[in-house]
N, C-alpha and C. Protein backbone atom coordinates (compact mmCIF):
# COMPACT_ATOMS: atom_id res chain seq x y z
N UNK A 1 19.77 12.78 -11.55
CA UNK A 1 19.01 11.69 -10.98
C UNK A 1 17.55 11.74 -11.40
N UNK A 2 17.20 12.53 -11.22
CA UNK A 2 15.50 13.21 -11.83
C UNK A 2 15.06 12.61 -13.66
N UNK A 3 16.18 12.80 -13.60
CA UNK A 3 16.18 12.59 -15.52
C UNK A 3 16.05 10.99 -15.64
N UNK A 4 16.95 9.98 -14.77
CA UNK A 4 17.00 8.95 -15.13
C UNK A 4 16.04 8.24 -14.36
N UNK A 5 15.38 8.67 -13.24
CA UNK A 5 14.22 8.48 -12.11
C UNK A 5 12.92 8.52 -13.67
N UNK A 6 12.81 9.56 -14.51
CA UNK A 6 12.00 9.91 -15.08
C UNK A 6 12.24 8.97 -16.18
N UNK A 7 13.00 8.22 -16.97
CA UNK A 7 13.26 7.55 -18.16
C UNK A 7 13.37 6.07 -17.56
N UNK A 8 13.73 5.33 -16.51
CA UNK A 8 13.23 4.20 -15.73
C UNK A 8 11.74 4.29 -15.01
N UNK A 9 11.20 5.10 -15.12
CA UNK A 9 9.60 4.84 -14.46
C UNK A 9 8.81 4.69 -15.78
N UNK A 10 9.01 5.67 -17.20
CA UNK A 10 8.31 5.64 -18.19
C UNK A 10 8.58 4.32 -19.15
N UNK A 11 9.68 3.99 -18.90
CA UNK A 11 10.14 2.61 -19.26
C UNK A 11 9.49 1.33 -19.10
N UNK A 12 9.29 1.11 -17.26
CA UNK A 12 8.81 0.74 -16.87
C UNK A 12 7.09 0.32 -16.60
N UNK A 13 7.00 1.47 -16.88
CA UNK A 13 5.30 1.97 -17.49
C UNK A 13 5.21 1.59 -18.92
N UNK A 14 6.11 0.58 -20.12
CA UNK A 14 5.54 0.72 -21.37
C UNK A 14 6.18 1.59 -22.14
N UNK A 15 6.57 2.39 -21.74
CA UNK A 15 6.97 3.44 -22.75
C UNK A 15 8.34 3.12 -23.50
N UNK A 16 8.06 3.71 -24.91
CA UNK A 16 10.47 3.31 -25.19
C UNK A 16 10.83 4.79 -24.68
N UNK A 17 11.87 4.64 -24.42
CA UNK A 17 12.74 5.67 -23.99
C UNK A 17 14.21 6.55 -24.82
N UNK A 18 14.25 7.34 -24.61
CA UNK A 18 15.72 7.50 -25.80
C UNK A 18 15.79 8.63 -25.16
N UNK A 19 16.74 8.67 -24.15
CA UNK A 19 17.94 9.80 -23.36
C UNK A 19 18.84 10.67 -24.03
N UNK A 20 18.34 12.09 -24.09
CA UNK A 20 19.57 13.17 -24.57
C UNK A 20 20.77 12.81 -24.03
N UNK A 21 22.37 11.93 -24.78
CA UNK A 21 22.74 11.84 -24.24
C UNK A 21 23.85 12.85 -23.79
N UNK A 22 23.68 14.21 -24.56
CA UNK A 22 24.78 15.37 -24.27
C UNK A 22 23.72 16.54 -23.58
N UNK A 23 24.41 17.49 -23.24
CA UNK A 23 23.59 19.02 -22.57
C UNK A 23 23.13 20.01 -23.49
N UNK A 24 23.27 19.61 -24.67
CA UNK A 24 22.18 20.34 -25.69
C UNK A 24 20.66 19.99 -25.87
N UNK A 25 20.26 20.81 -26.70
CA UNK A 25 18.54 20.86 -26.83
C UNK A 25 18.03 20.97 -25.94
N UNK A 26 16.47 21.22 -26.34
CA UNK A 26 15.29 21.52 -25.06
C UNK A 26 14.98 20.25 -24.46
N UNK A 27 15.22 18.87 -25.29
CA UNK A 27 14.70 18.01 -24.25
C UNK A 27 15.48 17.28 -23.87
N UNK A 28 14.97 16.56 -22.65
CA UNK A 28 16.09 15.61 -22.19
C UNK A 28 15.60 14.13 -22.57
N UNK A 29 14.41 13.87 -22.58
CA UNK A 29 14.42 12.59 -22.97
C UNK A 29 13.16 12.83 -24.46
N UNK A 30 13.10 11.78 -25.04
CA UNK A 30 12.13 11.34 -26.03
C UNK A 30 11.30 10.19 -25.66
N UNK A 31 9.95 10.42 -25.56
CA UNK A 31 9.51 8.96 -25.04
C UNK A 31 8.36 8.67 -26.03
N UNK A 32 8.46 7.71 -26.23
CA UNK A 32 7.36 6.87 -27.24
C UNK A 32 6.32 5.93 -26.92
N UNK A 33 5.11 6.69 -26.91
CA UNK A 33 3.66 5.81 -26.13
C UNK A 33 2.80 5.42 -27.61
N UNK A 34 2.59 4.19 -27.77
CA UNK A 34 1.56 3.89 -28.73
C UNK A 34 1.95 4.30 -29.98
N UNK A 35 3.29 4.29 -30.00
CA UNK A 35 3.62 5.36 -31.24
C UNK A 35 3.77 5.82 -31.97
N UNK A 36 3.56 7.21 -30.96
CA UNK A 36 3.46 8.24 -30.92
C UNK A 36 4.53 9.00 -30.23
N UNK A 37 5.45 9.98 -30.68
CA UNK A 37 7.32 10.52 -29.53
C UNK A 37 6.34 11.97 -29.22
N UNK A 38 7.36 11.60 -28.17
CA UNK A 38 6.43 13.25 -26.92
C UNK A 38 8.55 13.64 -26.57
N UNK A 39 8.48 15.11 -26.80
CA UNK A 39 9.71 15.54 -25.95
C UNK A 39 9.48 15.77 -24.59
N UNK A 40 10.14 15.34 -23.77
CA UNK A 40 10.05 15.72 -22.28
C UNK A 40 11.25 16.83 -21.63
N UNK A 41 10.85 17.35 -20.64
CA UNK A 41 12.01 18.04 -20.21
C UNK A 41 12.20 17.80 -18.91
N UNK A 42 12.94 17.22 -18.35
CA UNK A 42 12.38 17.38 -16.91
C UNK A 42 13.26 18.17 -15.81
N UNK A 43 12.38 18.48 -14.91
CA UNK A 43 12.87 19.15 -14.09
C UNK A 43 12.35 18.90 -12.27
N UNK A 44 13.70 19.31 -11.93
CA UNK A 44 13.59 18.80 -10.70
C UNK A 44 13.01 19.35 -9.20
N UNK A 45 11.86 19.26 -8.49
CA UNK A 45 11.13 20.28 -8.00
C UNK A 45 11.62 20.68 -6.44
N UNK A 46 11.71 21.87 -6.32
CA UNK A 46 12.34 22.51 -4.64
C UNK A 46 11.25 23.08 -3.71
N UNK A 47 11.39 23.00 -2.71
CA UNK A 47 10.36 23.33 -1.79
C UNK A 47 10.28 24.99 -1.90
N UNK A 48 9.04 25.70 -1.79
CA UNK A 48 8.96 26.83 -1.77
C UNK A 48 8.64 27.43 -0.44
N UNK A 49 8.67 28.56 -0.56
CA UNK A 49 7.93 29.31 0.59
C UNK A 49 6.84 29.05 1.33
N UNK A 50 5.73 28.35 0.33
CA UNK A 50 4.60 28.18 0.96
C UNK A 50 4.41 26.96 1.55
N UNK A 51 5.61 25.89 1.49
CA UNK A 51 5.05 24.69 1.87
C UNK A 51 4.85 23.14 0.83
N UNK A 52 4.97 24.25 -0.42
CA UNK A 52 4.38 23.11 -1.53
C UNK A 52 5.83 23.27 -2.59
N UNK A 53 5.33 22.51 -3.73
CA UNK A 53 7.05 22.32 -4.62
C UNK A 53 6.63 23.53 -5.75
N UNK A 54 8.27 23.39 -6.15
CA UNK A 54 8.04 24.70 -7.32
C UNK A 54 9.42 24.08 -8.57
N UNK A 55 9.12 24.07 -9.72
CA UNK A 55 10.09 23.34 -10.57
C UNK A 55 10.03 24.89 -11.48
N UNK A 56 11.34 24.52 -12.53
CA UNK A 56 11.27 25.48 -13.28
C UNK A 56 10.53 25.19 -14.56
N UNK A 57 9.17 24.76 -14.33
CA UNK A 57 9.03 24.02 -15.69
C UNK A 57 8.16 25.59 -16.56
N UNK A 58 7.90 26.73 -15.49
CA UNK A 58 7.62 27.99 -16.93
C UNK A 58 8.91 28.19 -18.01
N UNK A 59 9.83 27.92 -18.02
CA UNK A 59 10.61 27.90 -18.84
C UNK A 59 10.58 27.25 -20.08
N UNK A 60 9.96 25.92 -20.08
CA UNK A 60 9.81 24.99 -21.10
C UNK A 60 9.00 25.14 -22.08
N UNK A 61 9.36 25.31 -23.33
CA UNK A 61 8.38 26.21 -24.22
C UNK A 61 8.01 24.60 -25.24
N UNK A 62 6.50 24.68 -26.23
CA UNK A 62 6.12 23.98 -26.43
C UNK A 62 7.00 23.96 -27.57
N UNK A 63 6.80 22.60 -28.67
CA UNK A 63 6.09 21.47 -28.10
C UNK A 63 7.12 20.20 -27.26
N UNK A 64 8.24 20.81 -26.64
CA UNK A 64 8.75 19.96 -25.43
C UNK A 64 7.72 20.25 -24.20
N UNK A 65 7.25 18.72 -23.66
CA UNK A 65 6.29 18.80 -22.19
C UNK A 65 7.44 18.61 -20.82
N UNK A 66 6.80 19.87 -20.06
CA UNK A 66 7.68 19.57 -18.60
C UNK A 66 6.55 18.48 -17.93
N UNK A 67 8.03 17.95 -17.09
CA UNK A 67 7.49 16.58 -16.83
C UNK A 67 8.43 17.23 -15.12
N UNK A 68 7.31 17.41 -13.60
CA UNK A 68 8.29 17.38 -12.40
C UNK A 68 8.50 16.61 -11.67
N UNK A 69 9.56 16.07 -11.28
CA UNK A 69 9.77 15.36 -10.03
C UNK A 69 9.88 15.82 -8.54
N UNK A 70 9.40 15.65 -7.94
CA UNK A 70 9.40 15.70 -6.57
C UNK A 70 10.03 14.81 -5.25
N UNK A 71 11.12 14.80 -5.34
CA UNK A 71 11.87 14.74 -4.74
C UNK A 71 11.71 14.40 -3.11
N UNK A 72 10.32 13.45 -2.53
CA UNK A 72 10.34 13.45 -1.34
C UNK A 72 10.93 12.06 -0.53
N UNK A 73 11.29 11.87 0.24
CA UNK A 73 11.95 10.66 0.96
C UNK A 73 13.30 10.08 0.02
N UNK A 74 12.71 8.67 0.11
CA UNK A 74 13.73 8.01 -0.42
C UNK A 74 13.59 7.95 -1.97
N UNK A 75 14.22 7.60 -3.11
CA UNK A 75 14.65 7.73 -4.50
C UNK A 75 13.04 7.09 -5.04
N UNK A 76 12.68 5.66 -4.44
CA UNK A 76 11.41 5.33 -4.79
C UNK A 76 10.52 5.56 -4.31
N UNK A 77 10.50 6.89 -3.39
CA UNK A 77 9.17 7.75 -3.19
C UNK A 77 8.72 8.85 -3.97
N UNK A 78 9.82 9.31 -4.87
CA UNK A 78 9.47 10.24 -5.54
C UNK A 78 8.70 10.44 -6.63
N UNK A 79 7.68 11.68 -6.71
CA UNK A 79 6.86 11.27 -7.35
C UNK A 79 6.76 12.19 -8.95
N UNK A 80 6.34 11.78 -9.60
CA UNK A 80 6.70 12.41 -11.05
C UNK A 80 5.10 12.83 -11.09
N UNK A 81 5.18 14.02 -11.90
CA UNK A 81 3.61 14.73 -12.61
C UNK A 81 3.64 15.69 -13.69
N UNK A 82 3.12 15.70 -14.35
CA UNK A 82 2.76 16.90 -15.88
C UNK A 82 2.57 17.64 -15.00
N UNK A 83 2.64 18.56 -15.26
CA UNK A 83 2.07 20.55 -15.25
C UNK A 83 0.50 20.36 -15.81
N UNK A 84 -0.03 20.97 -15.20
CA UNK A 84 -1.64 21.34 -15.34
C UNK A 84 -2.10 22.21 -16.69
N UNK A 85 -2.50 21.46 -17.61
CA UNK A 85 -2.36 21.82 -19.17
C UNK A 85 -1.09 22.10 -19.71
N UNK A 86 -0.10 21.50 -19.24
CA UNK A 86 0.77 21.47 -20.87
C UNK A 86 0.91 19.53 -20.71
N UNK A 87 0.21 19.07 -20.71
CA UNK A 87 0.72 17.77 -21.92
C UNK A 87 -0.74 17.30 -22.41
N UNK A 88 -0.02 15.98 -23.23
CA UNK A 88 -1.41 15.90 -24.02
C UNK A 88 -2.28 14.88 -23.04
N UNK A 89 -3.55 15.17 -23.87
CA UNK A 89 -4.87 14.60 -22.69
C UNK A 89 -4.64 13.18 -22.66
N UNK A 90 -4.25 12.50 -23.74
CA UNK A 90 -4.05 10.99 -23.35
C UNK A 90 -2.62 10.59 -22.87
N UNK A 91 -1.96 11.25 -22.34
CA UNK A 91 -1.59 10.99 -21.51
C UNK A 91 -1.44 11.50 -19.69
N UNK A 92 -2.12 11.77 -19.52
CA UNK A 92 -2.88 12.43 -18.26
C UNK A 92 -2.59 11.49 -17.34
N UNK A 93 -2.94 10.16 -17.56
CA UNK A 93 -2.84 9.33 -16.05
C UNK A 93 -1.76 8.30 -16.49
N UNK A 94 -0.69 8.56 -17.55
CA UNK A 94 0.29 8.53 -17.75
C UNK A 94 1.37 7.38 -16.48
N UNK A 95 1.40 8.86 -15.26
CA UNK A 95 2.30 8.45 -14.33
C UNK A 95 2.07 7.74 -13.08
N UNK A 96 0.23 8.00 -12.80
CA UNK A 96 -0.27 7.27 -11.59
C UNK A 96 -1.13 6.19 -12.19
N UNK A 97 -1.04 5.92 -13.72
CA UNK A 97 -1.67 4.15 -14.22
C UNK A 97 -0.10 3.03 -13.61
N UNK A 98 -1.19 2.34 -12.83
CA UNK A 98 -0.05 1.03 -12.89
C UNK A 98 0.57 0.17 -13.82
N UNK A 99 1.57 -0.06 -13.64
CA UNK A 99 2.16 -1.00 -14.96
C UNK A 99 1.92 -2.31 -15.15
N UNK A 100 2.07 -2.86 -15.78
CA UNK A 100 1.45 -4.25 -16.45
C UNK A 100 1.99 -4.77 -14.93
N UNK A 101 1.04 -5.55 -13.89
CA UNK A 101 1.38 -6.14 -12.88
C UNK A 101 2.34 -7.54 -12.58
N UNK A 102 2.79 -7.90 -11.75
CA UNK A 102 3.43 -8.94 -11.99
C UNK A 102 2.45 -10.37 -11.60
N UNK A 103 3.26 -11.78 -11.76
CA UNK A 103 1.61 -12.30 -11.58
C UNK A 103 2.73 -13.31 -11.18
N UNK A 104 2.12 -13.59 -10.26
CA UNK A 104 2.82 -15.07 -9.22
C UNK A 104 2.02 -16.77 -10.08
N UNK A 105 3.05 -17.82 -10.45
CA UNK A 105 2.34 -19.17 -10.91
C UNK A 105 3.52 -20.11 -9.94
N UNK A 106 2.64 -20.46 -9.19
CA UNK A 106 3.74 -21.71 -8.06
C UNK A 106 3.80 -22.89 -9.68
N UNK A 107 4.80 -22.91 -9.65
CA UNK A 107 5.26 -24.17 -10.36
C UNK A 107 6.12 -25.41 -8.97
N UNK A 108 5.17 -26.49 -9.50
CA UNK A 108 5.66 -27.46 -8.94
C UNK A 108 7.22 -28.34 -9.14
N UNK A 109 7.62 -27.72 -9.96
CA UNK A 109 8.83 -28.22 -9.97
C UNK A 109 10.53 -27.41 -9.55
N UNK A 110 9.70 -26.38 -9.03
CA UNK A 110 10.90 -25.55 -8.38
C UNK A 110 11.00 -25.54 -6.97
């Protein structure tokens, strides 16, 4: 769910998308900003001891970027974030830039 939460939001945001579609390789998705293809890996984040989330993203060796989900409430509360220096700087606000907005035109003939 994490994987496809993560390839419908970047989608949605602009991005093309292209889904590992078997359980091989390091990444799970390929995403293409301006492009430019970034490997992603993602992983899905569990509550820890202290209160706060913990993903397995030390595992992910470069140049695939862990990408975590967080998993709180309902499916569209959850919130996606890079790891703190591993991805690249332009894409940083990546996941909390809004997407091209939608725009209301009353047409008079509907």
């Amino acid at each position: 769910m994490a994987e496809h939460w993560v390839a419908l939001l970047a989608a949605w945001k602009g991005a093309e998308v292209y889904p590992n579609l078997n359980c091989t390789g390091s990444s799970d998705l390929i995403m293409v900003v301006d492009g430019k293809a970034y490997q992603l890996d993602v992983k899905l984040a569990r509550p820890n001891s202290r209160g706060s989330w913990r993903g397995n993203t030390d595992k992910v060796q470069d140049p695939v970027i862990p990408v975590l989900v967080i998993p709180t409430g309902d499916i569209s509360e959850w919130k996606v974030q890079w790891i703190r220096g591993r991805h690249p700087e332009e894409l940083t606000d990546f996941w909390t830039k809004s997407a091209v907005p939608f725009t209301y035109t009353k047409h008079n003939d509907l």
